[in-house]
N, C-alpha and C. Protein backbone atom coordinates (compact mmCIF):
# COMPACT_ATOMS: atom_id res chain seq x y z
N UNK A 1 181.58 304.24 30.23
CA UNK A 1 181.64 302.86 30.67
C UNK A 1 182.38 302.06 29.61
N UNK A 2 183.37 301.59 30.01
CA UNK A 2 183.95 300.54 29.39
C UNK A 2 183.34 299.53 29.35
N UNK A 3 183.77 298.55 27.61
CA UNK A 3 182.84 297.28 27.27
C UNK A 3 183.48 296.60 28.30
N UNK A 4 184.32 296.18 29.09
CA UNK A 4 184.18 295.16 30.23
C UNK A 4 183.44 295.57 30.91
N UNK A 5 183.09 296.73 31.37
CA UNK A 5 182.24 297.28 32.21
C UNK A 5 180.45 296.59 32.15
N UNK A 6 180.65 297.12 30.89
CA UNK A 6 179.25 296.57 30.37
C UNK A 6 179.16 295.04 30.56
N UNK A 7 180.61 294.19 29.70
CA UNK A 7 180.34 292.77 29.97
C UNK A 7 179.77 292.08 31.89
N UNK A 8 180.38 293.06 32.70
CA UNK A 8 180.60 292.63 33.82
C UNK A 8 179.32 293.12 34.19
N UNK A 9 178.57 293.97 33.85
CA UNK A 9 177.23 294.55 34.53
C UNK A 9 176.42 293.43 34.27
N UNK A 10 176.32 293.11 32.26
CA UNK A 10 175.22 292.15 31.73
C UNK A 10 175.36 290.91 32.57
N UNK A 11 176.88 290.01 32.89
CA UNK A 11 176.74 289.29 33.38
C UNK A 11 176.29 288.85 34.77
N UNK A 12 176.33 290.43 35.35
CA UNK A 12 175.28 290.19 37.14
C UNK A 12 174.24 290.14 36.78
N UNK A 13 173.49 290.86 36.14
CA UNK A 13 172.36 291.05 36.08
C UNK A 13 171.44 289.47 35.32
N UNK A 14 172.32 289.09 34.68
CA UNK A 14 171.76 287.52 34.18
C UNK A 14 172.09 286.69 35.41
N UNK A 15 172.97 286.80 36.05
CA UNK A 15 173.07 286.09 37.29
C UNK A 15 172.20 286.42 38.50
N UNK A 16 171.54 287.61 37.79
CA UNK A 16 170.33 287.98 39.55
C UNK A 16 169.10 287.42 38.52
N UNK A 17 168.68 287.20 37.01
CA UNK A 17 167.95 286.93 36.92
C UNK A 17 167.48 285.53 37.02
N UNK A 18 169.13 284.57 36.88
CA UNK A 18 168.95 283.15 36.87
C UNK A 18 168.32 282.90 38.27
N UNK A 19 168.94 283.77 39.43
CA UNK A 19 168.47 283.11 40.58
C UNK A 19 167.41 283.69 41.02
N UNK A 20 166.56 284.34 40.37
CA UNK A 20 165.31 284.54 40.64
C UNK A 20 164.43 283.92 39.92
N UNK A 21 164.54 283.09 39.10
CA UNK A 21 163.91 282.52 38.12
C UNK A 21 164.14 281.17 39.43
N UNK A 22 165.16 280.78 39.35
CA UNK A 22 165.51 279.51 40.75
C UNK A 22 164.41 279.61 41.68
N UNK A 23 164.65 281.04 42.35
CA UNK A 23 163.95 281.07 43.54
C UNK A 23 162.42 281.20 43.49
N UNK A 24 161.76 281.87 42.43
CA UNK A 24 160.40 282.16 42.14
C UNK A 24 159.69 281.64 40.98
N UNK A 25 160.44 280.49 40.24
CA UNK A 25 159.79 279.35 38.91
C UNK A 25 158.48 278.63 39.35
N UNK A 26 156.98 279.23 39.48
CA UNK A 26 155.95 278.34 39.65
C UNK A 26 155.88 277.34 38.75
N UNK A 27 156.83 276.61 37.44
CA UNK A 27 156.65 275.85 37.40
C UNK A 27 157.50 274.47 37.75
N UNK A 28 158.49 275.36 38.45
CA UNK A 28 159.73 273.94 38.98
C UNK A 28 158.99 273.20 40.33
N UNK A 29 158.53 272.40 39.55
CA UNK A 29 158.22 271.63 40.83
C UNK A 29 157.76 269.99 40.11
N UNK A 30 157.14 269.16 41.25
CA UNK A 30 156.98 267.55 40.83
C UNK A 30 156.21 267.64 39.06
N UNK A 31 156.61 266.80 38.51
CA UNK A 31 155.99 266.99 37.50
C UNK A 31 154.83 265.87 37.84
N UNK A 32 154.71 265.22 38.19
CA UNK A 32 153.06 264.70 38.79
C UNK A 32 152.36 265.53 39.81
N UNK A 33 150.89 265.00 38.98
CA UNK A 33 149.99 266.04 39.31
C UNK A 33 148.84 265.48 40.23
N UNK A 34 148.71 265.76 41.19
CA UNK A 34 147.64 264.98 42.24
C UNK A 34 146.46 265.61 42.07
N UNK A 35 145.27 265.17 42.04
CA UNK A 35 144.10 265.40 41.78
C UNK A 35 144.18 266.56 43.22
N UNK A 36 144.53 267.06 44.17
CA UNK A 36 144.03 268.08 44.87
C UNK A 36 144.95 269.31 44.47
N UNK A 37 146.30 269.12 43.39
CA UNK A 37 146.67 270.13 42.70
C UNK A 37 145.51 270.91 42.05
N UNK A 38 144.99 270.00 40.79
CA UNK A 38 143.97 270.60 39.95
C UNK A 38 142.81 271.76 41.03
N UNK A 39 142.43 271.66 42.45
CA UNK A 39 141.65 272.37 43.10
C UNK A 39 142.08 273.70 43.62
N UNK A 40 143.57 273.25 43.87
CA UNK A 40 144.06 274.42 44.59
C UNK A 40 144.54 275.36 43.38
N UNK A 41 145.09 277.02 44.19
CA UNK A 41 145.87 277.54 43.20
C UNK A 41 147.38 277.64 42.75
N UNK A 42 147.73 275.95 42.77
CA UNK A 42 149.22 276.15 42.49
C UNK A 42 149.76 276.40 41.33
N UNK A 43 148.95 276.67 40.11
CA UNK A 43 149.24 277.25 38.86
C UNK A 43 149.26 278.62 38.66
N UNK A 44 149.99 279.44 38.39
CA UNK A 44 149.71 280.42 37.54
C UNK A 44 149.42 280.38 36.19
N UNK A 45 148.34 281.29 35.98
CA UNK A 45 147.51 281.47 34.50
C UNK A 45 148.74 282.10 33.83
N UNK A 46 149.07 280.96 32.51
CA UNK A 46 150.13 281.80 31.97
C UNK A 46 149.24 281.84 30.18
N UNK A 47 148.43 283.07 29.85
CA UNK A 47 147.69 282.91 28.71
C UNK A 47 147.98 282.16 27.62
N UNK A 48 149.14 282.83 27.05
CA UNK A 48 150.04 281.49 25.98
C UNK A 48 149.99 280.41 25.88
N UNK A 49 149.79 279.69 27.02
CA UNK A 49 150.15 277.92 26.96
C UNK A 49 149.06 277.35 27.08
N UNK A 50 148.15 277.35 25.75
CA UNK A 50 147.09 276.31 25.30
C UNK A 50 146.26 277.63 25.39
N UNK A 51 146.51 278.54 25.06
CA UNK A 51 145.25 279.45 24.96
C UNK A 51 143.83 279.35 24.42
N UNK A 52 144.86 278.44 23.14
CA UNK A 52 143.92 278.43 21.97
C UNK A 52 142.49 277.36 22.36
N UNK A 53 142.97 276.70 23.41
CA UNK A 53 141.91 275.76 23.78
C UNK A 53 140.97 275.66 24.92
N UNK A 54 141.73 276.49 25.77
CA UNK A 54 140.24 276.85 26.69
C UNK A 54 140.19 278.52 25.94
N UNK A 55 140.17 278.60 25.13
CA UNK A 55 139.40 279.86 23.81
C UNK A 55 138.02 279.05 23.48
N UNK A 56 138.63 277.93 23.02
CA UNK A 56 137.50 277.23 22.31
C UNK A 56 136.36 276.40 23.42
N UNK A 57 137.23 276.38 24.72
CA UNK A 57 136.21 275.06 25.65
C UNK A 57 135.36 277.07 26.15
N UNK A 58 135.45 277.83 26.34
CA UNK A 58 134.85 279.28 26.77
C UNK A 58 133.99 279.57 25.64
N UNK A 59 134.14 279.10 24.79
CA UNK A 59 133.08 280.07 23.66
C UNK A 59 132.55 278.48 23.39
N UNK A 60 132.60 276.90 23.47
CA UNK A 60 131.62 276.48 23.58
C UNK A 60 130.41 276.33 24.90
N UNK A 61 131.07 277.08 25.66
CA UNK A 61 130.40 276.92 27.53
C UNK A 61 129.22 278.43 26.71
N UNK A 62 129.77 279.42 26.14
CA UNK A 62 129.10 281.01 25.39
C UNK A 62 128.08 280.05 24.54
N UNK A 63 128.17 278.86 23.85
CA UNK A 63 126.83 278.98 22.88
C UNK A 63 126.01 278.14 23.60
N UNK A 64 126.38 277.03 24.60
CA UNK A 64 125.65 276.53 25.40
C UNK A 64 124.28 277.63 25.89
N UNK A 65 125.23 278.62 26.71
CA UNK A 65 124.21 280.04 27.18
C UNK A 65 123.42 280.81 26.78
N UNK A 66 124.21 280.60 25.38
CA UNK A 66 122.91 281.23 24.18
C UNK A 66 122.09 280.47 23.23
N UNK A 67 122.27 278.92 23.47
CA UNK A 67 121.24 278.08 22.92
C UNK A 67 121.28 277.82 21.93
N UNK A 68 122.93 277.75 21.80
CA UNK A 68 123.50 277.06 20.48
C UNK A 68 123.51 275.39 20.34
N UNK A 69 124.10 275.41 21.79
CA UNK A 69 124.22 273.82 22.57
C UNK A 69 123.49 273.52 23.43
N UNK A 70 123.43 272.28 23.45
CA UNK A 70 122.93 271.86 24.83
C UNK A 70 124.24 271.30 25.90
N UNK A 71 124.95 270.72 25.22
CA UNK A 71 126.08 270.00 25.51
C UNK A 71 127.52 270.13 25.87
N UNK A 72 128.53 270.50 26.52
CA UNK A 72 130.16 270.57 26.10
C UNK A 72 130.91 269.57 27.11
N UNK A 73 131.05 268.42 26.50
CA UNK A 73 132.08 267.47 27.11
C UNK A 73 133.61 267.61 26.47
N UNK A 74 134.56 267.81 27.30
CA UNK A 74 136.22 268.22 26.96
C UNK A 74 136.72 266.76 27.77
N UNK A 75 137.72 266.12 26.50
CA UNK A 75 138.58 265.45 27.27
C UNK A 75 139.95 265.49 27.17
N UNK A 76 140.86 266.39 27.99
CA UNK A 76 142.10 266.81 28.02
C UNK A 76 143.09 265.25 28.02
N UNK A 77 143.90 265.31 26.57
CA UNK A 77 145.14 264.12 26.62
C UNK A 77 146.28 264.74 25.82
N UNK A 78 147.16 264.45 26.58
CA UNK A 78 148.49 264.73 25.65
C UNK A 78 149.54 264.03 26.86
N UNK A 79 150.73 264.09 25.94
CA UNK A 79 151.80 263.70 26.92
C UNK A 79 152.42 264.72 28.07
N UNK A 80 153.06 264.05 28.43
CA UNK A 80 153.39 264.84 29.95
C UNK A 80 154.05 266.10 29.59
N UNK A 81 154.06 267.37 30.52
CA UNK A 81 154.64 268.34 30.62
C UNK A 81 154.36 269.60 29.08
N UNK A 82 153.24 269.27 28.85
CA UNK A 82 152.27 269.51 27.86
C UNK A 82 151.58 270.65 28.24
N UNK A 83 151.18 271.34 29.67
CA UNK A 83 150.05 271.77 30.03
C UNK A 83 148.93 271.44 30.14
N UNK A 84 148.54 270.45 30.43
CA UNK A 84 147.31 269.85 30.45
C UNK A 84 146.69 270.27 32.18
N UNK A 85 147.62 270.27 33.04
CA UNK A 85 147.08 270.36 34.51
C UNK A 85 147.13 271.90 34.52
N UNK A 86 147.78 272.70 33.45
CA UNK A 86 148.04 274.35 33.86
C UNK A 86 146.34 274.80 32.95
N UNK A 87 145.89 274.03 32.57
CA UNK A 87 144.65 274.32 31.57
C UNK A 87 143.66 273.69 32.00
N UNK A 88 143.50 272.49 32.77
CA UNK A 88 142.58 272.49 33.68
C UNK A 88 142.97 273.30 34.51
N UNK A 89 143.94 273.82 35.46
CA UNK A 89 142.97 274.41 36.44
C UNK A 89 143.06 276.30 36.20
N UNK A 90 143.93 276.45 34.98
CA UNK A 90 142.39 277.70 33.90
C UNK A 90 141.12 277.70 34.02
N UNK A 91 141.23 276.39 33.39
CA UNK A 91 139.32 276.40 32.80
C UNK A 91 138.56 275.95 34.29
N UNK A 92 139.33 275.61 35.66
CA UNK A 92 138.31 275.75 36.91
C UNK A 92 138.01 276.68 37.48
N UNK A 93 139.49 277.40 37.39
CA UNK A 93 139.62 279.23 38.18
C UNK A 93 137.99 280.12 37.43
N UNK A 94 138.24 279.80 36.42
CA UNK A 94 137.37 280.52 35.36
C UNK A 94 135.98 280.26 35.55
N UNK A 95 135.86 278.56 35.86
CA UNK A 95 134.52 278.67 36.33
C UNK A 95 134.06 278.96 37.32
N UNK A 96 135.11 278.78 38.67
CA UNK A 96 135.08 279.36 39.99
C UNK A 96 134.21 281.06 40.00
N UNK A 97 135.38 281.58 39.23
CA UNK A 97 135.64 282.75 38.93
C UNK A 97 133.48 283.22 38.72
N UNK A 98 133.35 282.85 37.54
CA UNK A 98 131.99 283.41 36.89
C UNK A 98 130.76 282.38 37.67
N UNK A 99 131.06 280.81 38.08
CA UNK A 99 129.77 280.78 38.45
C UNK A 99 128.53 280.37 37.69
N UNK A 100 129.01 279.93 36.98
CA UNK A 100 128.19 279.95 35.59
C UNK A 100 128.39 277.86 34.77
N UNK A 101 129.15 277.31 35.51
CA UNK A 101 129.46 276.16 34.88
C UNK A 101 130.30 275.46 36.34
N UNK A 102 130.03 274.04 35.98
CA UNK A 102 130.66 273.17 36.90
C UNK A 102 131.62 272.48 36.36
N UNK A 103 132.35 272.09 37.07
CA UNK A 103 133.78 271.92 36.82
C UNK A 103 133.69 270.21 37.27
N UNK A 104 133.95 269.29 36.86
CA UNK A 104 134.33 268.01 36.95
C UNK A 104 135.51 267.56 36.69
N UNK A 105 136.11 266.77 38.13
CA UNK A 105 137.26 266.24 37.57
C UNK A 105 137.47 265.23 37.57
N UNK A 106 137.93 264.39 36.09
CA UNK A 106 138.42 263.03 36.23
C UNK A 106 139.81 262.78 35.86
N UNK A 107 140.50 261.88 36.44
CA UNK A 107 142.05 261.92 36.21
C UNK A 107 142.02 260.11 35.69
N UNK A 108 142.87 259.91 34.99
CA UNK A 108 143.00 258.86 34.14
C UNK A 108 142.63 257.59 34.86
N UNK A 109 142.50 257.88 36.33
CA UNK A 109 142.43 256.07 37.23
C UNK A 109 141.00 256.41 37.43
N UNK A 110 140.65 257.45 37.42
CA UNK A 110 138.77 257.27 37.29
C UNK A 110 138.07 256.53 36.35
N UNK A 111 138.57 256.57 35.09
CA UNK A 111 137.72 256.09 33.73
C UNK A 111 138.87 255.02 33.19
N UNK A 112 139.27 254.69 34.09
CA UNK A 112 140.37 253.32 33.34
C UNK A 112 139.28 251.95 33.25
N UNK A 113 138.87 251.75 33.43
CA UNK A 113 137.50 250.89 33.64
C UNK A 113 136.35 251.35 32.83
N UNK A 114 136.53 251.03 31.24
CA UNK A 114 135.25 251.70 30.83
C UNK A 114 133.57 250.71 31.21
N UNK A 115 133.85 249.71 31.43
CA UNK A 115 132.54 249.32 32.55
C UNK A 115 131.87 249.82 33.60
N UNK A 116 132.81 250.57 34.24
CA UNK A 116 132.33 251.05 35.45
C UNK A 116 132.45 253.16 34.87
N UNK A 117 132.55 253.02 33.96
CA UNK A 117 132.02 254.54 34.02
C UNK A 117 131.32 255.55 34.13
N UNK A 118 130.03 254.81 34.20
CA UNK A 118 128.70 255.36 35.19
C UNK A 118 128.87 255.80 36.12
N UNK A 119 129.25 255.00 36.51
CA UNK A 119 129.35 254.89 38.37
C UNK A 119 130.74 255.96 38.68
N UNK A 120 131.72 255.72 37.94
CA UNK A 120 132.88 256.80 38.32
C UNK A 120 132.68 257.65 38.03
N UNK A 121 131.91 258.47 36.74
CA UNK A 121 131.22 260.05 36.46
C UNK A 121 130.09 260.10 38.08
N UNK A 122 129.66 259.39 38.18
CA UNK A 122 128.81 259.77 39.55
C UNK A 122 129.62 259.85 40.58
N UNK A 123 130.63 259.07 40.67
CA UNK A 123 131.55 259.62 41.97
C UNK A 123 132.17 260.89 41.80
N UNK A 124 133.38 260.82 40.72
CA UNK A 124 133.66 262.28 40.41
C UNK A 124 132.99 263.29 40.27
N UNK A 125 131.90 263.22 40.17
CA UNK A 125 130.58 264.56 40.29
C UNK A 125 130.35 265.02 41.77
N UNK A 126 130.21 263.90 42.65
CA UNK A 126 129.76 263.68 43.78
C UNK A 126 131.48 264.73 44.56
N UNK A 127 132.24 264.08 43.86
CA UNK A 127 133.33 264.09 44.50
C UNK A 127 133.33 265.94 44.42
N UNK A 128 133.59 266.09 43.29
CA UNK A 128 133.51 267.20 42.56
C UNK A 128 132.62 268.89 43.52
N UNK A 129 131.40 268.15 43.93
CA UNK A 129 130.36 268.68 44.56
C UNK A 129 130.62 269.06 45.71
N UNK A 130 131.63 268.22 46.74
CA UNK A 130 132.04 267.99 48.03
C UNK A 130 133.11 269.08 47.90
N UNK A 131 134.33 269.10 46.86
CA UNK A 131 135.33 270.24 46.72
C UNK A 131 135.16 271.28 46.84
N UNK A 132 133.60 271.63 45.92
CA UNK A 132 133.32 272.76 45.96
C UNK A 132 132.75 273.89 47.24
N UNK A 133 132.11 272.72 47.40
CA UNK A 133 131.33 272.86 49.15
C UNK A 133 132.52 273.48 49.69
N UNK A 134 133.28 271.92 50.14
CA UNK A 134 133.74 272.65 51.16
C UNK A 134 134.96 274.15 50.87
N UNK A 135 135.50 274.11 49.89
CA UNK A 135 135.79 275.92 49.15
C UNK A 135 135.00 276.20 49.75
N UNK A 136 133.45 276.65 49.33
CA UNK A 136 132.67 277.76 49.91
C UNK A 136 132.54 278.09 51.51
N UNK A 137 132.53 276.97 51.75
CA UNK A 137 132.78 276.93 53.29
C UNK A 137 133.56 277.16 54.11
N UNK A 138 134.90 277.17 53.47
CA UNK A 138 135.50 277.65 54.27
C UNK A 138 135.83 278.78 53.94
N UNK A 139 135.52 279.49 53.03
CA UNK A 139 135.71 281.56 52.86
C UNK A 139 134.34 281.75 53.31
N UNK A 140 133.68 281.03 53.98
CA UNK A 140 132.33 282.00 55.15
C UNK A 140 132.88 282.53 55.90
């Protein structure tokens, strides 16, 4: 094989990979994130990106269980395109997954009102409760 040969092979083959990357990129899409994203599975678990932190929100949910804690409140902030929505809905799959912890979601127009944050942790719980339901309900 001649090096054009080769040049001309490498360059299809980066050209079948660009357009499969086009055609099959779970993450090209809106970069806003609607609170019924976070439920569904439009993320793929990609381990790398923020590992390190639902590492740490999983092994504080582990001492909770073993009566280290009583407690684990997480509040996910960073700027956009950060992973923040690919790591919540990690850390929901996960609780889905085991069963073992509830998953609450609040998105920034819930708790913009720190007066009324009682009342919006009780909706989002409520809310939260209803998601889950109806999931279960509908894989009967």
């Amino acid at each position: 094989m001649s090096v054009t040969d080769l040049a001309n092979c490498q360059t299809s083959e980066l050209s079948d990979l660009d357009k499969l990357i086009a055609n099959q990129n779970p993450f090209d899409r809106s970069p806003v994130v609607r609170t019924h994203d976070v439920w569904e599975q439009k993320f793929p678990d990609v381990p790398s990106i923020n590992g390190h932190i639902s590492d740490a929100i999983f092994q504080g949910i582990d001492q909770i269980r073993e009566g280290q804690r009583s407690v684990l409140g997480v509040t996910i902030t960073a700027e956009k395109g950060l992973g923040k929505s690919h790591l919540i809905s990690r850390l929901r799959r996960r609780f889905k997954e085991d069963g073992t912890a509830f998953f609450v979601y609040m998105s920034e127009t819930d708790y913009s009102d720190l007066d009324r944050i009682n009342s919006q942790s009780i909706r989002c719980s409520s809310n939260s409760l209803d998601t889950l339901a109806r999931s279960q309900h509908f894989r009967s």
